[in-house]
C-alpha atoms as a PDB file:
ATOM      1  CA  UNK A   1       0.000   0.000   0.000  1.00  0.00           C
ATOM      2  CA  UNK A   2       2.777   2.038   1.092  1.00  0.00           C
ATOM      3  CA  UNK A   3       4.752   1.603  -2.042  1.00  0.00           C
ATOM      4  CA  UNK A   4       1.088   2.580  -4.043  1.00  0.00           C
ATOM      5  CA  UNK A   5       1.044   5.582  -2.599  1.00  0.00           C
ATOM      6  CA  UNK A   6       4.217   6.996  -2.910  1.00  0.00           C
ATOM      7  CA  UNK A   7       4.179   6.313  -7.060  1.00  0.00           C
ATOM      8  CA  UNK A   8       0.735   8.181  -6.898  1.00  0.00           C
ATOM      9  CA  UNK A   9       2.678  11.093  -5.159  1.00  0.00           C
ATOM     10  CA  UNK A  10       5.415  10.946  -7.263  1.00  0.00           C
ATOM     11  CA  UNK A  11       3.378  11.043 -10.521  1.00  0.00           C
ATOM     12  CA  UNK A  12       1.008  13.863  -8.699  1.00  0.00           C
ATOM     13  CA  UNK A  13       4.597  15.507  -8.374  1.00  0.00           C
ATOM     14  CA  UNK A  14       5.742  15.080 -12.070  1.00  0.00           C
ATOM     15  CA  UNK A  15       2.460  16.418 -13.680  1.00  0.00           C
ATOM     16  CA  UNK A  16       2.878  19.256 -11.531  1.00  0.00           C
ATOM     17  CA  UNK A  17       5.920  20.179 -12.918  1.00  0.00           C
ATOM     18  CA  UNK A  18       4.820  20.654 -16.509  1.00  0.00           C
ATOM     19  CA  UNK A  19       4.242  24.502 -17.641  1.00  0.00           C
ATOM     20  CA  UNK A  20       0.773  23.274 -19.780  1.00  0.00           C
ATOM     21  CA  UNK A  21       2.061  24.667 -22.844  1.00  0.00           C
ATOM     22  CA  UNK A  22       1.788  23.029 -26.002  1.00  0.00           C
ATOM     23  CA  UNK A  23       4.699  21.750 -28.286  1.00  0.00           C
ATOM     24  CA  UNK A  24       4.825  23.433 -31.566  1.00  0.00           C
ATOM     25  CA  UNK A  25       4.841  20.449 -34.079  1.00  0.00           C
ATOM     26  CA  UNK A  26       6.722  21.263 -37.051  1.00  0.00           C
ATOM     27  CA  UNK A  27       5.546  18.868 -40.390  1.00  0.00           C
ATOM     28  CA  UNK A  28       7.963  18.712 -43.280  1.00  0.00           C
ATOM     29  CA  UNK A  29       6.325  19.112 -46.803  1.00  0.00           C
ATOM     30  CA  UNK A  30       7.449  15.508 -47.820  1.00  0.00           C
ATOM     31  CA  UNK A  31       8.061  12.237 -45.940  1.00  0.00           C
ATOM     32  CA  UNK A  32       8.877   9.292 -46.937  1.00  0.00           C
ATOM     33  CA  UNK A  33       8.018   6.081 -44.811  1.00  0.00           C
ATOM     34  CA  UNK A  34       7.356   2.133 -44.074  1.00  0.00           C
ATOM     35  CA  UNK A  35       3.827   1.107 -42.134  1.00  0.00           C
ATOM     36  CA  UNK A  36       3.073  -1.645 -40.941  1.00  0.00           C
ATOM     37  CA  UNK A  37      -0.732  -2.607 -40.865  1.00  0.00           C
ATOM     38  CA  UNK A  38      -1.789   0.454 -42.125  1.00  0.00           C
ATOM     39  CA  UNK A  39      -4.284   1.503 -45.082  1.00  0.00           C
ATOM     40  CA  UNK A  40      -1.824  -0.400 -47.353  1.00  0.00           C
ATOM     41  CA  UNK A  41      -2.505  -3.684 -45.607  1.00  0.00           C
ATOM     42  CA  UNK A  42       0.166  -5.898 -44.196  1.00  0.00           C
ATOM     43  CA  UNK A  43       2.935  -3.617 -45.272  1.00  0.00           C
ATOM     44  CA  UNK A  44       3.107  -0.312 -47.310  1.00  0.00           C
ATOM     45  CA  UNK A  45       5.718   2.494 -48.277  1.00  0.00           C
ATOM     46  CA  UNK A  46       4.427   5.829 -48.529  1.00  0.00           C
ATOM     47  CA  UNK A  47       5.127   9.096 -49.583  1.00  0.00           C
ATOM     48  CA  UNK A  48       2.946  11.853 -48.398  1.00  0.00           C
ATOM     49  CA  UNK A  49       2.924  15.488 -49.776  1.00  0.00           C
ATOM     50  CA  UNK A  50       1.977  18.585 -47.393  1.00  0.00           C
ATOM     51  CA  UNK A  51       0.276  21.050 -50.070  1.00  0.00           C
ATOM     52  CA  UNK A  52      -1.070  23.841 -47.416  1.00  0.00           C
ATOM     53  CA  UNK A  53      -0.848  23.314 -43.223  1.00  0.00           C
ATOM     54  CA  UNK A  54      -4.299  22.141 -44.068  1.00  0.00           C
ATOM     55  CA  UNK A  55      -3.794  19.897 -47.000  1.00  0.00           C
ATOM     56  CA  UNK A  56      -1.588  16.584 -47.386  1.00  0.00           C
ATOM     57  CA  UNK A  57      -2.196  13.877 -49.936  1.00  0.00           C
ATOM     58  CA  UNK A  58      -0.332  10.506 -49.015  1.00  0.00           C
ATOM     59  CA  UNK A  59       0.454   7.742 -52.066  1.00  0.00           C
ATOM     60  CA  UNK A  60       1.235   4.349 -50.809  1.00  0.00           C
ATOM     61  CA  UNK A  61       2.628   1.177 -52.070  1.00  0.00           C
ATOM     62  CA  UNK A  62       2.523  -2.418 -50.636  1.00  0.00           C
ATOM     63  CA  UNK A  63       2.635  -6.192 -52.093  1.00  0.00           C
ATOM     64  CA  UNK A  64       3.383  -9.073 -50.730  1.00  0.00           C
ATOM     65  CA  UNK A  65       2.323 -13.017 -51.089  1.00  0.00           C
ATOM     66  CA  UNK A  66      -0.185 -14.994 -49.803  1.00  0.00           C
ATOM     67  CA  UNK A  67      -0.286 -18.491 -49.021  1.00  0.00           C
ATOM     68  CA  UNK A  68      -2.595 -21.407 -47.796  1.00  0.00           C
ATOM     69  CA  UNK A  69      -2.303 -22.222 -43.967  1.00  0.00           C
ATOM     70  CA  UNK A  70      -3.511 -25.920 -43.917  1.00  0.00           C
ATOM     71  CA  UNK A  71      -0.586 -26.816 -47.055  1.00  0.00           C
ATOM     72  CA  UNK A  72       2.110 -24.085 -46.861  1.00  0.00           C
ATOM     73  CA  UNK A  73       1.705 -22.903 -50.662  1.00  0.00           C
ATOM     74  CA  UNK A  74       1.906 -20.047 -52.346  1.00  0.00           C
ATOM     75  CA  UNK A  75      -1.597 -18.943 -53.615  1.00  0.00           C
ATOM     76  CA  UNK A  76      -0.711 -15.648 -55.394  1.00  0.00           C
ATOM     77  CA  UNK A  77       0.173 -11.800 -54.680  1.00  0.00           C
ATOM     78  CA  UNK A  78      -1.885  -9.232 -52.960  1.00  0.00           C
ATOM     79  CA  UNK A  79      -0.429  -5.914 -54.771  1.00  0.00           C
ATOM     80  CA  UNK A  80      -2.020  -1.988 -53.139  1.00  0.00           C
ATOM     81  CA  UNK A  81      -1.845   1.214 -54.211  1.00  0.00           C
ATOM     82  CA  UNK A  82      -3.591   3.543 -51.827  1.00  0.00           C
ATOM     83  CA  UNK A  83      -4.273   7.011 -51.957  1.00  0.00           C
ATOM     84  CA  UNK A  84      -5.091   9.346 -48.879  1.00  0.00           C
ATOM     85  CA  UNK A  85      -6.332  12.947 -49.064  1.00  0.00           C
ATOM     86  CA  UNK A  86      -6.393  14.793 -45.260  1.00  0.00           C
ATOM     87  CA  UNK A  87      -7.878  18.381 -44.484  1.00  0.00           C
ATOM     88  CA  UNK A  88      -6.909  19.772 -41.295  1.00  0.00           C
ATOM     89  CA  UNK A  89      -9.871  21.951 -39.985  1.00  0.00           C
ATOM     90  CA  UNK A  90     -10.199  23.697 -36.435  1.00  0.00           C
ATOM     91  CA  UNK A  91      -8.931  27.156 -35.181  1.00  0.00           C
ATOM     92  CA  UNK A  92      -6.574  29.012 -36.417  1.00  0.00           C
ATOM     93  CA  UNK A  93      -3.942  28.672 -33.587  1.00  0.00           C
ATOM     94  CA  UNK A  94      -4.588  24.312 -33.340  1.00  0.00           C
ATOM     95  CA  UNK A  95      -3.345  23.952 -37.381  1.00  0.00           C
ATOM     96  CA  UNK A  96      -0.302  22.156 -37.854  1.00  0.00           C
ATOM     97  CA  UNK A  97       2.710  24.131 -39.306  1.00  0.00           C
END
């Protein structure tokens, strides 16, 4: 109980020591990156395009090969292509940069 305690007062302690300002997150125009389980399926590469703060269009790319469980063969090739369109809305000073 003892020990309980004393990690609620230490966390109690740590929270309190935070100013409560927000990080300013800074976005790059392009990226280029691997996801795992994503909108491409098992595996995808993407590259994703920031047009406006608002605006960022994402192209992905994933394929890989299926096979049957019960005999351990290959069955074919699952190939994606995946295209993502995001608009940022909300006040002015909660938009991305």
């Amino acid at each position: 109980m003892k020990k309980i305690k004393f990690l609620v007062a230490a966390l109690c302690f740590l929270v309190s020591l935070s100013d409560g300002k927000t990080q300013e997150v800074i976005h790059s125009r392009n990226s280029v990156y691997f996801e795992v389980f994503g909108n491409g399926g098992l595996f995808s590469i993407n590259y994703e395009r920031g047009f406006t703060p608002n605006l960022y269009c994402r192209l992905g790319f994933g394929s890989w090969e299926t096979f049957d469980i019960m005999d351990r063969s290959s069955k074919g090739r699952i190939t994606t292509i995946t295209v993502l369109v995001s608009y940022f809305t909300g006040h002015k000073k909660a938009i991305l940069k």
